[in-house]
C-alpha atoms as a PDB file:
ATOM      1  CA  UNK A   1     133.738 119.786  67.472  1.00  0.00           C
ATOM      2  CA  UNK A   2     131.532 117.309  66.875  1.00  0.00           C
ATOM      3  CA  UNK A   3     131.585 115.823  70.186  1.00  0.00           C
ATOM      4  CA  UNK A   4     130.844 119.227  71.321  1.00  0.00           C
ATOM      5  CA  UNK A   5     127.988 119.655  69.383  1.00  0.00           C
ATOM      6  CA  UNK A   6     126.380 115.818  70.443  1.00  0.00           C
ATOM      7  CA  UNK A   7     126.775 117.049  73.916  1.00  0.00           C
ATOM      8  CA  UNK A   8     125.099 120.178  73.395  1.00  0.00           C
ATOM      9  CA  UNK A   9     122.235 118.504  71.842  1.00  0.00           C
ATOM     10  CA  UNK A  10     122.121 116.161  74.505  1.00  0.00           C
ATOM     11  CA  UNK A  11     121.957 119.157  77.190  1.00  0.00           C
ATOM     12  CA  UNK A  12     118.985 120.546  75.012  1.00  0.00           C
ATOM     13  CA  UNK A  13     116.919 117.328  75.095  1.00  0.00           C
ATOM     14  CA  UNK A  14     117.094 117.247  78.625  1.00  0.00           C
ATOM     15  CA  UNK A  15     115.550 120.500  78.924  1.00  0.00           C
ATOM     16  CA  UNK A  16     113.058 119.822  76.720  1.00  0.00           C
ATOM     17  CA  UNK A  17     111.974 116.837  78.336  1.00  0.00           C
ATOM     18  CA  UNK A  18     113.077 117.407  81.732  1.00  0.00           C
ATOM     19  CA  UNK A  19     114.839 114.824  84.276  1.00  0.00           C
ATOM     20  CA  UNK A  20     114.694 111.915  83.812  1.00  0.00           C
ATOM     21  CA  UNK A  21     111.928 109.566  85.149  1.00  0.00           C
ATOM     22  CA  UNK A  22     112.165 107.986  88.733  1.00  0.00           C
ATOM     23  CA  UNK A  23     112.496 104.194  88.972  1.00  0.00           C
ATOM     24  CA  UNK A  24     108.922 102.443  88.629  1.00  0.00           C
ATOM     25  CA  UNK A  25     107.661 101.488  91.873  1.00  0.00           C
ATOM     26  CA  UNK A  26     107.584  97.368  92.073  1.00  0.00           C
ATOM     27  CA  UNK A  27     104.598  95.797  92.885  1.00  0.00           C
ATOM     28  CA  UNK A  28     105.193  93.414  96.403  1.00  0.00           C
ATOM     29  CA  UNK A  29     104.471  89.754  97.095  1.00  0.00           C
ATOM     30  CA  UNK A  30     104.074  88.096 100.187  1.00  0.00           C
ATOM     31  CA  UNK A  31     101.911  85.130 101.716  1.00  0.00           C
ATOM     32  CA  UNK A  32      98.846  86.370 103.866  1.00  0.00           C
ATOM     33  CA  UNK A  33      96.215  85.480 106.339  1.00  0.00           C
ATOM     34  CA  UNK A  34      93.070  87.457 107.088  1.00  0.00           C
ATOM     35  CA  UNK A  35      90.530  86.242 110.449  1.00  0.00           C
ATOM     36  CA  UNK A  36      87.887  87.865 112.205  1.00  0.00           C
ATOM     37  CA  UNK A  37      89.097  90.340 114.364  1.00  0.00           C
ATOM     38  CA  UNK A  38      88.341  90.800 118.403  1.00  0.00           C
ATOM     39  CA  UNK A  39      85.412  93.585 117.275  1.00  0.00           C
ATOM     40  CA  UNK A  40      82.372  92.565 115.334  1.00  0.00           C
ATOM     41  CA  UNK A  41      83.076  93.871 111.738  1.00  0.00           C
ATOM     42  CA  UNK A  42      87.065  93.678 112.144  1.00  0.00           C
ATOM     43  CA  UNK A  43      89.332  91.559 111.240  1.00  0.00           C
ATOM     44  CA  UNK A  44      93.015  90.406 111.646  1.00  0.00           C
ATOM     45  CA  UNK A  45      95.651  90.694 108.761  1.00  0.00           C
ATOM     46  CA  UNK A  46      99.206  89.258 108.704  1.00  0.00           C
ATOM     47  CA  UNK A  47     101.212  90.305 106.173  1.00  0.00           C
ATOM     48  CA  UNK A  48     104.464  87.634 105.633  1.00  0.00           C
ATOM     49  CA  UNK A  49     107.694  88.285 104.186  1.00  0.00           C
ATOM     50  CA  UNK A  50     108.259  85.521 102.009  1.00  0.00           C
ATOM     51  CA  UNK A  51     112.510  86.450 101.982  1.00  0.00           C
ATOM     52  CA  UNK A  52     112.862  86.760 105.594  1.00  0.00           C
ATOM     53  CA  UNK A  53     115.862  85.396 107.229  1.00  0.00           C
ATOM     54  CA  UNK A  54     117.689  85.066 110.101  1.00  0.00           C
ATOM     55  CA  UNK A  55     117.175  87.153 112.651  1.00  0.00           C
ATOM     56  CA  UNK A  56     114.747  89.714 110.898  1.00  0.00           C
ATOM     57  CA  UNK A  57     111.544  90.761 112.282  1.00  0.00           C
ATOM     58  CA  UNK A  58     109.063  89.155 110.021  1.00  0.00           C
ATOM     59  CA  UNK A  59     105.773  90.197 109.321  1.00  0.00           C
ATOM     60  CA  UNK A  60     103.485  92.604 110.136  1.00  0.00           C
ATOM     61  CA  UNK A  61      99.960  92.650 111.868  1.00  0.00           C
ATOM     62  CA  UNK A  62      96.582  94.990 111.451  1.00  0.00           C
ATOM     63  CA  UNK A  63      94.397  94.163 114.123  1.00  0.00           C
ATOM     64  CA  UNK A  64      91.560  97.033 113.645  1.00  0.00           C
ATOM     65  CA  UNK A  65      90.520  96.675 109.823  1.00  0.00           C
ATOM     66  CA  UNK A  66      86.992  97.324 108.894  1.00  0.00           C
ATOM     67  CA  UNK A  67      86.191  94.421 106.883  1.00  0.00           C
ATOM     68  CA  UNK A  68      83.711  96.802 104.963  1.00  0.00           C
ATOM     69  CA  UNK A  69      86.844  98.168 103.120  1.00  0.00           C
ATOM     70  CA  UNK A  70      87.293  94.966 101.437  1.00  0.00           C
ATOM     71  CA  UNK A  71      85.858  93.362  98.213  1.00  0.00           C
ATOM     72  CA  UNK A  72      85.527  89.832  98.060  1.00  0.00           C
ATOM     73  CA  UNK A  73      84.881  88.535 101.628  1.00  0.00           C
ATOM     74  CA  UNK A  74      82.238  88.810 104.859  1.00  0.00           C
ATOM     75  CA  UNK A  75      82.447  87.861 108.148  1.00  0.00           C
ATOM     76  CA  UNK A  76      80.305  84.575 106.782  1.00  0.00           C
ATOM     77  CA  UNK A  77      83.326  83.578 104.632  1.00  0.00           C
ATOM     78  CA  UNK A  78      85.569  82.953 106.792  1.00  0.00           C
ATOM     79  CA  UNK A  79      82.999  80.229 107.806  1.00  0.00           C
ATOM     80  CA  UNK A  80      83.168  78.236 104.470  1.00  0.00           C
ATOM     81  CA  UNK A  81      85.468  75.928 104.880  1.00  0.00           C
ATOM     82  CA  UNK A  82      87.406  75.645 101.587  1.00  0.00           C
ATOM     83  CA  UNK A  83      86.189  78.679  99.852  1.00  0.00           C
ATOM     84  CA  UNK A  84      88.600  79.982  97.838  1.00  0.00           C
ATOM     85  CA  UNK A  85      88.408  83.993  98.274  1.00  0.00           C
ATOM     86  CA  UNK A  86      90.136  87.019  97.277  1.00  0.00           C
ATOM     87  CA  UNK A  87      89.866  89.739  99.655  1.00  0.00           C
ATOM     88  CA  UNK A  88      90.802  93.238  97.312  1.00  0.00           C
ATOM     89  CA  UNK A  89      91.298  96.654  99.195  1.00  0.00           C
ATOM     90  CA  UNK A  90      91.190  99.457  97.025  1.00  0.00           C
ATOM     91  CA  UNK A  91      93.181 102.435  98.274  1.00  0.00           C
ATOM     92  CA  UNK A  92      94.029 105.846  97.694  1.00  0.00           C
ATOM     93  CA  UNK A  93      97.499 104.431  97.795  1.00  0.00           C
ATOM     94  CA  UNK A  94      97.511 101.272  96.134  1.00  0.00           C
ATOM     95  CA  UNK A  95      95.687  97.929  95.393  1.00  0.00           C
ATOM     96  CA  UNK A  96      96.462  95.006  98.122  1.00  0.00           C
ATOM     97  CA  UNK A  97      94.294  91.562  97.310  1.00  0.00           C
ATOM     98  CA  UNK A  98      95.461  88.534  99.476  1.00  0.00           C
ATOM     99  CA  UNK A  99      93.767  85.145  97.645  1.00  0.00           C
ATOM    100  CA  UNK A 100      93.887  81.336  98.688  1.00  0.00           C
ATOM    101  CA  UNK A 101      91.421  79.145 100.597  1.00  0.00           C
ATOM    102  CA  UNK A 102      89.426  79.393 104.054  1.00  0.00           C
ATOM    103  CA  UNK A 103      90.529  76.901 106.902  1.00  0.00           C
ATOM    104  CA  UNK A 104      89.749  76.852 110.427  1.00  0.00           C
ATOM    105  CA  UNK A 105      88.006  80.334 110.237  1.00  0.00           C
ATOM    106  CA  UNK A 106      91.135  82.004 108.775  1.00  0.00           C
ATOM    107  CA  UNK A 107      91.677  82.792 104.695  1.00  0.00           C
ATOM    108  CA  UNK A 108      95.399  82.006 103.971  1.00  0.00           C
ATOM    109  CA  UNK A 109      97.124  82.436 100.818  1.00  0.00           C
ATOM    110  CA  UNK A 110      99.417  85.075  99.039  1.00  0.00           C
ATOM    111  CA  UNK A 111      98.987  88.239  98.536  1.00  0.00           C
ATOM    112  CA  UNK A 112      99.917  91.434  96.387  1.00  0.00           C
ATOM    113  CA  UNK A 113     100.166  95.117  96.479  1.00  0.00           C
ATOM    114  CA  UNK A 114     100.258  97.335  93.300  1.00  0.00           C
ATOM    115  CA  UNK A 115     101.350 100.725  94.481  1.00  0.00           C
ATOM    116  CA  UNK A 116      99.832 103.650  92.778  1.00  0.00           C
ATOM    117  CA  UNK A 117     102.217 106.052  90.706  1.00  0.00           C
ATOM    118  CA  UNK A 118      99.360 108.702  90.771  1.00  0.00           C
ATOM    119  CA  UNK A 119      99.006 109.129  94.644  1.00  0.00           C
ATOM    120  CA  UNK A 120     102.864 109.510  94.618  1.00  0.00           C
ATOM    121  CA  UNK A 121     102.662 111.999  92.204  1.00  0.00           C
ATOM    122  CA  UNK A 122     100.143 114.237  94.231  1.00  0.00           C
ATOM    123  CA  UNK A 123     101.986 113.538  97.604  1.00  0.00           C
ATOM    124  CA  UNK A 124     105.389 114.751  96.235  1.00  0.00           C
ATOM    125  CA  UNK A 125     103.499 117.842  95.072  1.00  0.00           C
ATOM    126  CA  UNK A 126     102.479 118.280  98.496  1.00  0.00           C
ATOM    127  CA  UNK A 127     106.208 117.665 100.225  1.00  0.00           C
ATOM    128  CA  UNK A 128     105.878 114.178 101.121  1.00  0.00           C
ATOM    129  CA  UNK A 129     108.152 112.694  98.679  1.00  0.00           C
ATOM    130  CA  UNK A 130     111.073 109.656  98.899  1.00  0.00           C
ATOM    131  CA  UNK A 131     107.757 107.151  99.326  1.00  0.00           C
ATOM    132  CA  UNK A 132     108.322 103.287  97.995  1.00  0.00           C
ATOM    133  CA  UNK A 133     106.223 100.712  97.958  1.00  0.00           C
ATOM    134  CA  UNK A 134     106.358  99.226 101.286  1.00  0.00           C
ATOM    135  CA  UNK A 135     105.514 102.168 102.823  1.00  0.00           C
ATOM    136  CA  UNK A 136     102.483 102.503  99.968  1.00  0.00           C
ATOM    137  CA  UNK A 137     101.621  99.830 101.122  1.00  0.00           C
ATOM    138  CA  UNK A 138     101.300 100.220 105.132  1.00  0.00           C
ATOM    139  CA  UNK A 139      99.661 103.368 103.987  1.00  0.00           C
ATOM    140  CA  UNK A 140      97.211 101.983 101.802  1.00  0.00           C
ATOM    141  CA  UNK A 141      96.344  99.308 105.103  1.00  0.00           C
ATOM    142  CA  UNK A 142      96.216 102.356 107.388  1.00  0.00           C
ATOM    143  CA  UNK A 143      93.713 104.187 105.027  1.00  0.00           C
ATOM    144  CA  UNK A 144      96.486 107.315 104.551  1.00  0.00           C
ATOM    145  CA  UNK A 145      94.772 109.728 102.050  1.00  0.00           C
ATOM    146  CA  UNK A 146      96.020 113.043 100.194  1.00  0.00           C
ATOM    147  CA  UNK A 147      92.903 114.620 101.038  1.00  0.00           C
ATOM    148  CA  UNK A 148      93.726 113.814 104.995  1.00  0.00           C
ATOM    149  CA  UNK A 149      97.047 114.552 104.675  1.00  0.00           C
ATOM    150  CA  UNK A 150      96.133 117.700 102.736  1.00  0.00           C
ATOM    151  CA  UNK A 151      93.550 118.832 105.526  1.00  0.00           C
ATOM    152  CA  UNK A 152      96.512 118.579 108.286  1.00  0.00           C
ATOM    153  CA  UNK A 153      98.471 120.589 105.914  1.00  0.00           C
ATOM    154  CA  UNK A 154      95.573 123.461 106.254  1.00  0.00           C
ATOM    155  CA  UNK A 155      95.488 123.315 109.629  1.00  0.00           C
ATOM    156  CA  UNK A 156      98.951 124.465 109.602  1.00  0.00           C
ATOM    157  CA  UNK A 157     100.367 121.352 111.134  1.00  0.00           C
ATOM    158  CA  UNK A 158     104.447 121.781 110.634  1.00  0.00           C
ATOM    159  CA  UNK A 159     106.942 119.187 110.957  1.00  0.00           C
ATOM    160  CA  UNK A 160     105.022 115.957 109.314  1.00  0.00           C
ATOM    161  CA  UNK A 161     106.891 113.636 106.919  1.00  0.00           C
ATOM    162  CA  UNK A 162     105.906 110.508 105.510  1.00  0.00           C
ATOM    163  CA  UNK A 163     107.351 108.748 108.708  1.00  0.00           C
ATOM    164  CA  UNK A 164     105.037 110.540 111.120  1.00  0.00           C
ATOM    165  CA  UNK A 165     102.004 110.418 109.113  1.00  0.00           C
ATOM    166  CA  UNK A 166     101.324 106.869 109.759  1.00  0.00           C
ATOM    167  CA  UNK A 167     101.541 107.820 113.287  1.00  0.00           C
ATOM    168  CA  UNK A 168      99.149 110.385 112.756  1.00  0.00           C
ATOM    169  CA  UNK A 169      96.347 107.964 110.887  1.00  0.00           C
ATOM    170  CA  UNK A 170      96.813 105.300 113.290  1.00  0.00           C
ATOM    171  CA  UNK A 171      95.894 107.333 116.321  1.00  0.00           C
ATOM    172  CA  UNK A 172      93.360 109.487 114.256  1.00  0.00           C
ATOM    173  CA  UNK A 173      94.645 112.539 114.545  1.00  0.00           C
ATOM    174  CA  UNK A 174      92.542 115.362 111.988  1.00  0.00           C
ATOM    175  CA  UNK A 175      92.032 119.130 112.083  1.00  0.00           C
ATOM    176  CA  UNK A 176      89.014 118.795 114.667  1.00  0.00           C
ATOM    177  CA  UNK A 177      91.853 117.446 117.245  1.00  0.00           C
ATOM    178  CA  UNK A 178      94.229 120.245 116.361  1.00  0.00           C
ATOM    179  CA  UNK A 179      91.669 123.205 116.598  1.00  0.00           C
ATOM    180  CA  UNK A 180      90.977 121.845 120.208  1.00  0.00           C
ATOM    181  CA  UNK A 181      94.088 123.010 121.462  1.00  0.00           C
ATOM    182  CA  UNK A 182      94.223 126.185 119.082  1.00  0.00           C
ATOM    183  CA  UNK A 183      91.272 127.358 121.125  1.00  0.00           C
ATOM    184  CA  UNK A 184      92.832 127.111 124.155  1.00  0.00           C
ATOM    185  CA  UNK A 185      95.836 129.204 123.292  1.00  0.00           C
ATOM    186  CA  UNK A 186      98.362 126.736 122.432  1.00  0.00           C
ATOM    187  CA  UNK A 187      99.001 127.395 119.098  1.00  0.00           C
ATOM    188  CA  UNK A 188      99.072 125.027 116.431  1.00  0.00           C
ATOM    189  CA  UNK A 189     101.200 121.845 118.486  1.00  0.00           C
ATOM    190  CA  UNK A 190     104.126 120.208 115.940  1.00  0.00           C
ATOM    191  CA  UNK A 191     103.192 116.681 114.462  1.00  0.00           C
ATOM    192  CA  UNK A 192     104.987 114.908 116.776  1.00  0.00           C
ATOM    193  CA  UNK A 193     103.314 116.706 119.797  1.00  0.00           C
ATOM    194  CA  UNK A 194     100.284 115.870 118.547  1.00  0.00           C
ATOM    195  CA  UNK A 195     100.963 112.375 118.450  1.00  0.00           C
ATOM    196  CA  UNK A 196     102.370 112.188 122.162  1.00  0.00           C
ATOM    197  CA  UNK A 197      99.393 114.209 122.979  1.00  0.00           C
ATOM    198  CA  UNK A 198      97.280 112.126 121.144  1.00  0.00           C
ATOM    199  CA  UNK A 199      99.082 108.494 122.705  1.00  0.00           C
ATOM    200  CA  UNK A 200      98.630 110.207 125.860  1.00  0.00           C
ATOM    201  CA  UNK A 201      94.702 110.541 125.401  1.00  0.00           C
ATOM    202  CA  UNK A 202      95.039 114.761 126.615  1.00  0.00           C
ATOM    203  CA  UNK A 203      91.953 116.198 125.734  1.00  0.00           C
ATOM    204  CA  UNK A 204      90.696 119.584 125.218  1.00  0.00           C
ATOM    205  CA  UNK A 205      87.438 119.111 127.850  1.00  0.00           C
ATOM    206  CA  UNK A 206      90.259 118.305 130.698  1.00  0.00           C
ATOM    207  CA  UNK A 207      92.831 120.821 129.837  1.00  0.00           C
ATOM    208  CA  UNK A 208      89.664 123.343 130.766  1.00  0.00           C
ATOM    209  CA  UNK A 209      88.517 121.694 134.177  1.00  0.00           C
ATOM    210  CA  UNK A 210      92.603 121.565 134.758  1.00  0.00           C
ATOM    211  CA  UNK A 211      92.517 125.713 133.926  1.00  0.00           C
ATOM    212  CA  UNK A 212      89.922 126.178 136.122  1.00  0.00           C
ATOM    213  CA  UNK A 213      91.487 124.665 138.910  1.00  0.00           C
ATOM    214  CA  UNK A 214      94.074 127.471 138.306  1.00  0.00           C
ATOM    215  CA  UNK A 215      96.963 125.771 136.355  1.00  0.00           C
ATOM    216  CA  UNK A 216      98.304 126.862 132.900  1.00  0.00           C
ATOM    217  CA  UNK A 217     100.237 123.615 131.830  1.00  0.00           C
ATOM    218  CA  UNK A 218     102.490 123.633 128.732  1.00  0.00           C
ATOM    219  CA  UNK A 219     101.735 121.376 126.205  1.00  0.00           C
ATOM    220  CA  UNK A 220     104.928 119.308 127.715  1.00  0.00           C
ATOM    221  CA  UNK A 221     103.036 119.639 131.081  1.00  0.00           C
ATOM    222  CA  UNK A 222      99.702 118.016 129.668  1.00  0.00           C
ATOM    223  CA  UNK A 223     101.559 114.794 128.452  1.00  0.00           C
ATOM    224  CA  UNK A 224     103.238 114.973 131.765  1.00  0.00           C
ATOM    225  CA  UNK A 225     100.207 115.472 133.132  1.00  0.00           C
ATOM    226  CA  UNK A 226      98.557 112.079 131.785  1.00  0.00           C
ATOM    227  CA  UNK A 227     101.482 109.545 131.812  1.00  0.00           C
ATOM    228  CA  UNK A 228     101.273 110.207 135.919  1.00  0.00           C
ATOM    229  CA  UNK A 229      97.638 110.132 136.232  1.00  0.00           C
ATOM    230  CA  UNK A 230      96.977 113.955 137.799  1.00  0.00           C
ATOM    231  CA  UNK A 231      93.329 114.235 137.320  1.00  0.00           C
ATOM    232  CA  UNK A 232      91.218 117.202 138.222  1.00  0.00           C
ATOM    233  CA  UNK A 233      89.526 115.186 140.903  1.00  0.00           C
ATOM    234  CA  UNK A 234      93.533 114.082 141.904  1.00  0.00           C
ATOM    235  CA  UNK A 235      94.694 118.429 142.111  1.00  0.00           C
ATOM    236  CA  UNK A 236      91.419 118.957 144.024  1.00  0.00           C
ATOM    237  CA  UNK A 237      91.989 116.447 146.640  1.00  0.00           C
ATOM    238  CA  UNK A 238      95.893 117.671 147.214  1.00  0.00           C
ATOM    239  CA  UNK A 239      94.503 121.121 147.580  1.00  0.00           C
ATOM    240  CA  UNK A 240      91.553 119.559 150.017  1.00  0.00           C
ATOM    241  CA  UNK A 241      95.050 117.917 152.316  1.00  0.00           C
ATOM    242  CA  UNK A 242      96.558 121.686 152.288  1.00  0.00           C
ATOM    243  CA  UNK A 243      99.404 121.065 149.620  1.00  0.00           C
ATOM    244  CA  UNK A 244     100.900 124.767 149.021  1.00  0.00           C
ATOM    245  CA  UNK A 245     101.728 126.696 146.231  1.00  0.00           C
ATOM    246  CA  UNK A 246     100.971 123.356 143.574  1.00  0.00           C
ATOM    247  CA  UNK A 247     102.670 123.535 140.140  1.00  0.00           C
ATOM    248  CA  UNK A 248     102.246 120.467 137.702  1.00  0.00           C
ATOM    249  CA  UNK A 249     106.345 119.898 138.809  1.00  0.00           C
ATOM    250  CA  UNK A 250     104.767 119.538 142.581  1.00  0.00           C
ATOM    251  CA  UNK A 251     102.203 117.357 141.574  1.00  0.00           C
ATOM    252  CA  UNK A 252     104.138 115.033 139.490  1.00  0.00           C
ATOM    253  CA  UNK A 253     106.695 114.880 142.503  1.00  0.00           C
ATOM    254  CA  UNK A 254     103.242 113.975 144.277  1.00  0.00           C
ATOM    255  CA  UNK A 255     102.950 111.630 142.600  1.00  0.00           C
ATOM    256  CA  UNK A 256     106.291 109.814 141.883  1.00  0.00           C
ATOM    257  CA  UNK A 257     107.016 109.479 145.408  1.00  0.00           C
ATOM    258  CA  UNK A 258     103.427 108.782 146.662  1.00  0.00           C
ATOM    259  CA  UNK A 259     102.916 111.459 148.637  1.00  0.00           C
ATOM    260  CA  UNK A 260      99.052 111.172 147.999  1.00  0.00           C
ATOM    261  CA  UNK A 261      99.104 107.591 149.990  1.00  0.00           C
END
């Protein structure tokens, strides 16, 4: 009985207080380098993994940082030899600082990422959940916001996870992109159409000169379209040499056997 009534107690605590709380998210440590970057106001950070071994693929690279989203360093740093810096990014998603000295143009040291509980929090509220602090802290580097993610949400973008969003803030994909082809007819494209579209550089000013040419291409057709080059000016001139009846299928057949030489 009385083991009976301890487990019914137990039952009732857990109801009061609900399940119990996930496992804190652990803060990451690595060694670091940050340079100036190809594009005035850039720069270059490499991000080491300290535990890496054998055959792993170690590190990883962001070549397109804005410096200006860093505390702590210029572009005039990295010419004082021996300063000893710490470069702190404060994101949505966590903090990431990377500290040591300045040699040869280049700030080396270690760095470390405290992932934020809070942004979790709101991004499990809005579906995104299963996040841990490596991928906090990619999405910290890549600038991934709630309010972003939130504003792709509104647009009534289906079929993102917290894979595909980093996809989607690399290649700057926001609600302005998506209306483009809900104008045209197409709907509201999945996440992962967006992207190819996106990689693909389709855009909504061509998919109009395309129209007017008398084609109706899929949104399949339109990546299709761009990964084999067929340009207005390339459907005009295969009308101009008499080429019958053209779908997109012709063209790209056009085009894979080099039919327009």
């Amino acid at each position: 009985m009385k083991s009976r009534i301890a487990l019914l107690a137990a039952v009732a605590a857990m109801l009061v207080s609900g399940p119990p709380p996930s496992a804190a998210l652990e803060a990451l440590h690595s060694s670091c380098s940050i340079s100036a970057g190809e594009q005035p106001g850039k720069l270059r950070l490499r991000i080491g993994d300290d535990d890496c071994q054998g055959d792993r693929h170690c590190g990883s690279n962001f070549d397109t940082d804005s410096i200006s989203r860093f505390s702590g360093i210029s572009a005039a740093d990295l010419s004082r030899e021996g300063a000893q810096l710490t470069a702190t990014l404060n994101a949505e998603a966590g903090i990431f600082t990377c500290a040591g000295a300045v040699h040869d143009g280049e700030l080396a040291g270690s760095s470390t990422f405290s992932p934020n509980q809070d942004f979790v929090n709101r991004m499990d509220r809005m579906g995104f959940s299963g996040l841990n602090s490596e991928k906090l802290e990619t999405y910290a580097l890549l600038d991934v916001e709630s309010a972003w993610a939130q504003s792709l949400q509104d647009a009534h973008v289906e079929g993102m996870n917290t894979d595909n969003l980093i996809a989607l803030r690399i290649f700057h994909i926001d609600p302005a992109y998506v209306s483009g082809f809900s104008s045209l007819g197409y709907g509201v494209p999945h996440a992962d159409q967006l992207i190819a579209l996106k990689v693909q550089g389709v855009n909504a000013e061509e998919v109009r000169q395309i129209r007017d040419l008398g084609f109706q291409p899929s949104l399949d057709e339109l990546i299709q379209i761009r990964i084999f080059h067929i340009t207005p000016d390339f459907i005009r001139r295969m009308q101009a040499r008499g080429f019958k009846d053209l779908t997109i299928a012709k063209l790209v057949q056009i085009k894979i056997f080099k039919l327009d030489e």
